[in-house]
Protein backbone atom coordinates (compact mmCIF):
# COMPACT_ATOMS: atom_id res chain seq x y z
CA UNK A 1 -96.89 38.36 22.16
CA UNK A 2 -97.01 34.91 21.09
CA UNK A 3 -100.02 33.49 19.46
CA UNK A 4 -99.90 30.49 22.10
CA UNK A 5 -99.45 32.76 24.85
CA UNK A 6 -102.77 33.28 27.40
CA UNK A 7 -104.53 36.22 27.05
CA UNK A 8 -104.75 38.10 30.70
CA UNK A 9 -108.40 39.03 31.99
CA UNK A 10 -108.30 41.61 34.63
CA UNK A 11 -111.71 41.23 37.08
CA UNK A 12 -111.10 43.94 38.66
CA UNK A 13 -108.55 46.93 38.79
CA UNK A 14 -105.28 46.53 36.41
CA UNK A 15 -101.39 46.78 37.47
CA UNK A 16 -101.63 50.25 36.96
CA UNK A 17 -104.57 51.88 39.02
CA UNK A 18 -102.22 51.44 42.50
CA UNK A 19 -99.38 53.48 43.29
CA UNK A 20 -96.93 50.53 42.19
CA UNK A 21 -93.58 52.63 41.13
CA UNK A 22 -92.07 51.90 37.77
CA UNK A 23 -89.82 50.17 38.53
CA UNK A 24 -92.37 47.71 40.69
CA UNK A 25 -94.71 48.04 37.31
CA UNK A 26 -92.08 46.66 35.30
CA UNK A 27 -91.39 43.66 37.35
CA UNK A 28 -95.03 43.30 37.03
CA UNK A 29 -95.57 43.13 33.51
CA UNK A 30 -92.39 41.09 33.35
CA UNK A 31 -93.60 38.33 35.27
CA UNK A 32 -97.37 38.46 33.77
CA UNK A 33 -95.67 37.52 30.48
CA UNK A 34 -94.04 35.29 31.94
CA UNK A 35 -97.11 33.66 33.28
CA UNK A 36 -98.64 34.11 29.77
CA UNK A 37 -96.19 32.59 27.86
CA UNK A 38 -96.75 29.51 30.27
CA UNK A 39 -93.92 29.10 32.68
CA UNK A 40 -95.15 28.05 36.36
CA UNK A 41 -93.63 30.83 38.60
CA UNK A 42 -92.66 29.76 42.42
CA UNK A 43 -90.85 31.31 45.46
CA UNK A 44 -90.25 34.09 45.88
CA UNK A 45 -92.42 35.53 43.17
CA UNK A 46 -95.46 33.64 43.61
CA UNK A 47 -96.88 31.31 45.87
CA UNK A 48 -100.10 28.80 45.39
CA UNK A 49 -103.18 30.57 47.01
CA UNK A 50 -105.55 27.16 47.75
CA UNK A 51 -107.54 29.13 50.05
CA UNK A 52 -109.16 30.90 47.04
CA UNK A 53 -109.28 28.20 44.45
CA UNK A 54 -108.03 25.65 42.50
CA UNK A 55 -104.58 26.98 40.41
CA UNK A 56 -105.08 30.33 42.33
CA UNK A 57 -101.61 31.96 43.38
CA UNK A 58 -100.30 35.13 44.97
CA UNK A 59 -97.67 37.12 42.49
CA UNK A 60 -95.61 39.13 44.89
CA UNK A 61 -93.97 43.42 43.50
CA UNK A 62 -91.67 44.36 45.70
CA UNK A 63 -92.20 48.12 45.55
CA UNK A 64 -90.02 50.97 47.46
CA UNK A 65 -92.30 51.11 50.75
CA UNK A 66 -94.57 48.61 49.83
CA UNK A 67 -95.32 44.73 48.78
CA UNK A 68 -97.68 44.36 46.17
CA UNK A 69 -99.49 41.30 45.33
CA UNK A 70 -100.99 39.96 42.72
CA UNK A 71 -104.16 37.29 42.94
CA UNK A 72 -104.44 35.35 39.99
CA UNK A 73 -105.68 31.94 38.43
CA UNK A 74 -104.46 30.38 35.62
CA UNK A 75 -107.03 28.35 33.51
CA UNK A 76 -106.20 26.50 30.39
CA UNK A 77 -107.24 29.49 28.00
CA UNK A 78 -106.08 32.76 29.98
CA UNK A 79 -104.57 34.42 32.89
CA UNK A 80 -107.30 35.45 35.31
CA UNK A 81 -106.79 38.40 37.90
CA UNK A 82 -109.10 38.74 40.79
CA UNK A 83 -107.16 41.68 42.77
CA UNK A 84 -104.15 43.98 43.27
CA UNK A 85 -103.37 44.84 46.86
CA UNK A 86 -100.65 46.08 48.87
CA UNK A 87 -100.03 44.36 52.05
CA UNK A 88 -98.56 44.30 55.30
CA UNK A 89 -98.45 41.42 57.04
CA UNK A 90 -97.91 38.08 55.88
CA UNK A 91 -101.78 37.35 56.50
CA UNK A 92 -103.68 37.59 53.11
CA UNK A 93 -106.76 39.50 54.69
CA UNK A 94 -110.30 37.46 54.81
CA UNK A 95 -112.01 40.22 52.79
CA UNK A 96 -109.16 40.19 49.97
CA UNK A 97 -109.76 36.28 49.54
CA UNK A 98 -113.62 36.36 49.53
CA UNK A 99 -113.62 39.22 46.85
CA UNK A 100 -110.86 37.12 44.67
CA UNK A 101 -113.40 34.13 45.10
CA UNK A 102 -116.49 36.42 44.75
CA UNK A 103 -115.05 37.17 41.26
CA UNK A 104 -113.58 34.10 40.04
CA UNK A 105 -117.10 32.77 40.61
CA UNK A 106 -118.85 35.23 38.88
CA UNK A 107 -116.34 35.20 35.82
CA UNK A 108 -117.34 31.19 35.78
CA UNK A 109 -120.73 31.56 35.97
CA UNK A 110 -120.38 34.25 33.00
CA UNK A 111 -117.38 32.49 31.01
CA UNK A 112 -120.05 28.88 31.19
């Protein structure tokens, strides 16, 4: 890790606690690095999430059975993730984005 690369803060959960295979773990921490080291990721491995927030985004794991995704913001000092959740339709459910802006809120209020 670079000195100039962004530290990640995990709200809640980390990569690990699902059932993501290997394999899908790998990709993970691949593209987290990526994000770290400060290249903008877009289709098909991320996609802006405006609904939650300001330079929130959606990483997207392709696992065996499953799609894994990723919410995270990216602030000037770090690499902020809200949530890991599998899903199954191509609806983000309500719940999922109120608890990403539930804690990207608090970690403001607490960061300020």
């Amino acid at each position: 890790m670079s000195p100039k690369d962004k530290p990640l803060v995990w709200l809640h959960g980390e990569v690990k606690t699902p059932a993501l295979s290997a394999q899908a773990r790998l990709e993970a921490g691949y593209l987290l690095r990526v994000l770290q080291s400060g290249v903008s990721l877009s289709m098909p491995h991320s996609r802006p999430m405006p609904g939650i927030g300001r330079n929130c985004h959606e990483l997207r794991i392709n696992d065996e059975s499953k799609t894994w995704r990723i919410f995270y913001r990216i602030d000037p000092d770090a690499i902020i993730i809200a949530e890991v959740v599998s899903k199954k339709t191509g609806k983000t459910p309500a719940k999922v984005m109120d608890n990403c802006k539930s804690r990207f809120r608090q970690y403001d209020n607490e960061s300020s």
